[in-house]
N, C-alpha and C. Protein backbone atom coordinates (compact mmCIF):
# COMPACT_ATOMS: atom_id res chain seq x y z
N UNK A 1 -41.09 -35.66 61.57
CA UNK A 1 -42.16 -35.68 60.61
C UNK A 1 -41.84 -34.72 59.47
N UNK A 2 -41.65 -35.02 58.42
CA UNK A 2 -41.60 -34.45 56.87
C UNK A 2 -42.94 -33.33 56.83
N UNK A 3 -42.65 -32.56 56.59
CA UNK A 3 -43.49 -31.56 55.65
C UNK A 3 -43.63 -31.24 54.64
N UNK A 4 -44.62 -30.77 53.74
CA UNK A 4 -44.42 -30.82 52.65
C UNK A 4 -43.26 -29.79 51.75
N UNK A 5 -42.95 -28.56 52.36
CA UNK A 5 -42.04 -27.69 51.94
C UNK A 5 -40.86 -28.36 52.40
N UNK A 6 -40.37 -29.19 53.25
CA UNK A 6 -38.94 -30.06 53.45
C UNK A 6 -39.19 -31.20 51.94
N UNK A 7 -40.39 -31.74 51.73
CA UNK A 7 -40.05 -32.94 51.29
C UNK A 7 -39.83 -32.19 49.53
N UNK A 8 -40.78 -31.15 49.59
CA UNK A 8 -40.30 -30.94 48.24
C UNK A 8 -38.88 -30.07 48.03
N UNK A 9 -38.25 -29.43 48.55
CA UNK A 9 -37.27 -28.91 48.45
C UNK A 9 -35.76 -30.47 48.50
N UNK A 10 -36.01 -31.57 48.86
CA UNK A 10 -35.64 -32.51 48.47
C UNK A 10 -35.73 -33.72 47.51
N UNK A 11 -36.81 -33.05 46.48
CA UNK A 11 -36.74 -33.65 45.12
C UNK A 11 -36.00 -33.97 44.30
N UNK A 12 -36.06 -35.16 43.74
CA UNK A 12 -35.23 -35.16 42.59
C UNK A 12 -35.56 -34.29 41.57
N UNK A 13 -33.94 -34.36 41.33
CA UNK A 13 -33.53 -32.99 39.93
C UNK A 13 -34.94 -33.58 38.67
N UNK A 14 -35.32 -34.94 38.82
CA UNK A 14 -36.34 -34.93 37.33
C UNK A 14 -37.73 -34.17 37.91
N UNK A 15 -37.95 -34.65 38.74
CA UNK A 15 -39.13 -34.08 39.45
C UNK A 15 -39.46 -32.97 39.76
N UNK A 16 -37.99 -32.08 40.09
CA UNK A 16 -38.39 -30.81 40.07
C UNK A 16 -38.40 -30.10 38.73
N UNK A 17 -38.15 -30.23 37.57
CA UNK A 17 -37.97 -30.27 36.13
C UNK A 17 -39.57 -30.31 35.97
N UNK A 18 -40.25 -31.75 36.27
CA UNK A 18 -41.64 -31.21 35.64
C UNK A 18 -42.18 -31.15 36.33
N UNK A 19 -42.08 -30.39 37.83
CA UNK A 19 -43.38 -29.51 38.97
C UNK A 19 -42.93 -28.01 38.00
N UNK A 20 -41.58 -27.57 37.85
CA UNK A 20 -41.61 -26.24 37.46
C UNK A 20 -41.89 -26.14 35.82
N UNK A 21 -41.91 -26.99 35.10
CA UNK A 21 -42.41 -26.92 33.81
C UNK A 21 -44.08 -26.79 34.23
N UNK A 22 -44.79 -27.81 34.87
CA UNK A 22 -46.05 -27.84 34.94
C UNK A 22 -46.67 -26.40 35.93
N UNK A 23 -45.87 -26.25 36.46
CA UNK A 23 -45.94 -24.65 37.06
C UNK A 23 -46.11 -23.63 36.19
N UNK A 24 -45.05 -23.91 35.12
CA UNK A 24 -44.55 -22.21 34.24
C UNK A 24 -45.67 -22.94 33.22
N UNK A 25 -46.39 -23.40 33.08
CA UNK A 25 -47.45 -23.78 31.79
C UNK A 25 -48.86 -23.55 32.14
N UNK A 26 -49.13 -23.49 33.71
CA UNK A 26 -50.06 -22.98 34.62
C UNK A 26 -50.64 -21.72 34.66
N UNK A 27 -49.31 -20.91 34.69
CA UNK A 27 -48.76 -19.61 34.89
C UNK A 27 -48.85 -18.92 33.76
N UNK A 28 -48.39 -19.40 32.74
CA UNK A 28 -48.77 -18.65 31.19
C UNK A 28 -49.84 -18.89 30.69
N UNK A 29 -50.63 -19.90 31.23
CA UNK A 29 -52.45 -20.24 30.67
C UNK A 29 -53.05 -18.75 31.18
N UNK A 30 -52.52 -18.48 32.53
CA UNK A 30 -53.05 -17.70 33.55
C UNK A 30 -53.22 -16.32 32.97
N UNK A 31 -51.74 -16.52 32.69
CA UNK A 31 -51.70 -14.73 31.84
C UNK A 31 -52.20 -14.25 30.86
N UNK A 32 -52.40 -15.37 29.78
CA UNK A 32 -53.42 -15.38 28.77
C UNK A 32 -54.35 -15.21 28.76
N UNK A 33 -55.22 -15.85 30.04
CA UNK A 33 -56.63 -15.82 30.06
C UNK A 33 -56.46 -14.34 30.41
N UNK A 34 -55.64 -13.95 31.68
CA UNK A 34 -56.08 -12.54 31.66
C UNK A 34 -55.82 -11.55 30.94
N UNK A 35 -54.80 -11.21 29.98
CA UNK A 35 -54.79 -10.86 29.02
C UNK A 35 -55.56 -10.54 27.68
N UNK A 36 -56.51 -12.30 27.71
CA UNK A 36 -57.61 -12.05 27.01
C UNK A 36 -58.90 -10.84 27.42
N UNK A 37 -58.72 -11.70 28.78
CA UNK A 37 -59.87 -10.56 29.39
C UNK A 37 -59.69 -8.98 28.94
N UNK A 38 -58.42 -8.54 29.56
CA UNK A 38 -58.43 -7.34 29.14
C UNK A 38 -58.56 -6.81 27.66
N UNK A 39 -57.96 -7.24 26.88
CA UNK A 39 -58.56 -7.28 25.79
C UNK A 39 -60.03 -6.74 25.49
N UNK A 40 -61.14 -7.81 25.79
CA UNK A 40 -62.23 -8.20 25.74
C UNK A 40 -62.83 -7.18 26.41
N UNK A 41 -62.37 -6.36 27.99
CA UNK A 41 -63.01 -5.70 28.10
C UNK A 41 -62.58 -4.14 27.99
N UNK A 42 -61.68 -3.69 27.18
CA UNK A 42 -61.25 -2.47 26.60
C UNK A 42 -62.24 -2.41 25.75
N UNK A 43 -62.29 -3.40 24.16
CA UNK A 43 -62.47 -3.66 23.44
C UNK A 43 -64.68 -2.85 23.75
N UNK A 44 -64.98 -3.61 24.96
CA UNK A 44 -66.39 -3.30 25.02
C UNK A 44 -66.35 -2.08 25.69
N UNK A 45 -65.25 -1.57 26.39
CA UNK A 45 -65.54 -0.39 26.74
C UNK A 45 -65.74 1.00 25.77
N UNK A 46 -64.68 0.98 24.83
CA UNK A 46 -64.39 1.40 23.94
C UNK A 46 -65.65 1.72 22.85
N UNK A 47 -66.70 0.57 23.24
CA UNK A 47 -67.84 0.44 22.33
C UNK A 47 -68.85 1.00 23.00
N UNK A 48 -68.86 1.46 24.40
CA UNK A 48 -69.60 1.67 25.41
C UNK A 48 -70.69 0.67 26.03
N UNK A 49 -70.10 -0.13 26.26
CA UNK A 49 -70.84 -1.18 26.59
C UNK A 49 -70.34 -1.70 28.33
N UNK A 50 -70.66 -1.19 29.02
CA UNK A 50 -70.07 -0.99 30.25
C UNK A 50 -70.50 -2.41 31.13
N UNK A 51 -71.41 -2.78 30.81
CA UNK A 51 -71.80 -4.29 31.50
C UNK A 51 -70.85 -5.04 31.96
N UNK A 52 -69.59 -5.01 30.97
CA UNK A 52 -68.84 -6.56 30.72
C UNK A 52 -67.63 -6.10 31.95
N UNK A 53 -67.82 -4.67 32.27
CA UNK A 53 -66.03 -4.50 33.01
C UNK A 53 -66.30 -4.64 34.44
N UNK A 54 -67.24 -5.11 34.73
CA UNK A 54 -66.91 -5.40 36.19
C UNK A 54 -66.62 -6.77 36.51
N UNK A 55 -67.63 -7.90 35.49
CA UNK A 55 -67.43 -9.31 35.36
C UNK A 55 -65.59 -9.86 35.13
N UNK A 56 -64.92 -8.73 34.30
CA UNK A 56 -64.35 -8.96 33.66
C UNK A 56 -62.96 -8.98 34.80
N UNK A 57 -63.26 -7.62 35.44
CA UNK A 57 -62.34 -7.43 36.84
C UNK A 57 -62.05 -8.56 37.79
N UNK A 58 -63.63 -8.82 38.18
CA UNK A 58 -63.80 -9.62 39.01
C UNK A 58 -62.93 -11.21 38.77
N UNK A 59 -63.19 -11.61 37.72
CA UNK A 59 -62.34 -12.93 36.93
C UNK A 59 -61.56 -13.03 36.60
N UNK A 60 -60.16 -11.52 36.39
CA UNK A 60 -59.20 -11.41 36.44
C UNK A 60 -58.68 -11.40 37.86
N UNK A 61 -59.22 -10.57 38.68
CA UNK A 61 -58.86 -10.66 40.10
C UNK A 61 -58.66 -12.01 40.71
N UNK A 62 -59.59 -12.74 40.63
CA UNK A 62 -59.42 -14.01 40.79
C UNK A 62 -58.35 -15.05 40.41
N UNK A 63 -57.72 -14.61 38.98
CA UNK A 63 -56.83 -15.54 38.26
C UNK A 63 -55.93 -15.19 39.02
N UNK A 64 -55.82 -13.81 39.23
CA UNK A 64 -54.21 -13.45 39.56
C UNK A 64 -54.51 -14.09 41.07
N UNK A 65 -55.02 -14.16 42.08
CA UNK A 65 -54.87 -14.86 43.23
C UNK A 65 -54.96 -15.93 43.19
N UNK A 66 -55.11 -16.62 42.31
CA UNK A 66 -55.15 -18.25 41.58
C UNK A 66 -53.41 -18.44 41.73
N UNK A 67 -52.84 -17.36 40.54
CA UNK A 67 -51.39 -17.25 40.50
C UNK A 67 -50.83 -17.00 41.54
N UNK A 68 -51.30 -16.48 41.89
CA UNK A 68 -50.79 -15.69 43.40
C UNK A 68 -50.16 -16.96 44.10
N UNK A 69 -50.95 -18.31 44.54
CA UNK A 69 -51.33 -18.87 45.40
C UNK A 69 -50.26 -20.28 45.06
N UNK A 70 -50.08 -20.25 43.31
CA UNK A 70 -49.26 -21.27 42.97
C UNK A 70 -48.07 -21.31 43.34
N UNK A 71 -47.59 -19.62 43.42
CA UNK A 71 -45.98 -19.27 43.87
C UNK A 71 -45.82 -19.92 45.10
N UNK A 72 -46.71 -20.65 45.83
CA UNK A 72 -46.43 -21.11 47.09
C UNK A 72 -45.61 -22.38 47.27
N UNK A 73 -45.65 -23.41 45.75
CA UNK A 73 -45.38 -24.65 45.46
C UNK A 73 -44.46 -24.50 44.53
N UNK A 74 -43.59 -23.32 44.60
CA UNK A 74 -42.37 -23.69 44.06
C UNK A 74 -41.59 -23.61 44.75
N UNK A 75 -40.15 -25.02 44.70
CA UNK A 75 -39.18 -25.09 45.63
C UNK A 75 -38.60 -24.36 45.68
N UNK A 76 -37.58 -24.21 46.57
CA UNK A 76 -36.50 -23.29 47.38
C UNK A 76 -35.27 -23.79 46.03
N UNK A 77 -35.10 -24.93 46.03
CA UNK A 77 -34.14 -25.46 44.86
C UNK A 77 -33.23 -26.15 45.93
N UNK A 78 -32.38 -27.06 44.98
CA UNK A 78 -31.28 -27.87 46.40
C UNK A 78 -29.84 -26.90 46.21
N UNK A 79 -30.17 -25.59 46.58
CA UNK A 79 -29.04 -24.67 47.12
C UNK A 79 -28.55 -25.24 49.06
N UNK A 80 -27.05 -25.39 49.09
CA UNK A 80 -27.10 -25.97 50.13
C UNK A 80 -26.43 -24.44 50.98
N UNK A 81 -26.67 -24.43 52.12
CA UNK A 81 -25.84 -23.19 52.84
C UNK A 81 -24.69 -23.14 53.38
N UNK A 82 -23.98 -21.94 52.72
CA UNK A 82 -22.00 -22.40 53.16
C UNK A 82 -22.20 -21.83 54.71
């Protein structure tokens, strides 16, 4: 019985081309958004506006275990073992 980490580590070379393009485009939305965040909540801290930095934590925390979770679905690659 195939699994899914056997069947994808036996992809074709096109296929794995756009899982890891659609991966690395995932991945940089990701960083952006959190990036923005931080931004956004320096920006209100700075102003003293303390409301926004816990929301702000909390929804970054989240992205990054979002990311976290994608690294799981990228292949091994078709490296074969000498």
């Amino acid at each position: 019985m195939s699994t899914f980490r056997r069947s994808q580590n036996r992809v074709n070379p096109n296929k794995l081309n756009n899982i890891l393009s659609t991966l690395i485009f995932i991945l940089i939305l990701n960083v952006s958004i959190q990036i923005w965040l931080l931004y956004a909540s320096l920006n209100n801290a700075l102003e003293n506006n303390k409301e926004i930095l816990l929301p702000a934590f909390v929804a970054s925390a989240i992205l990054f275990f979002i990311g976290f979770s994608w690294l799981y679905y990228l292949p091994k690659g078709n490296f074969q073992n000498k």
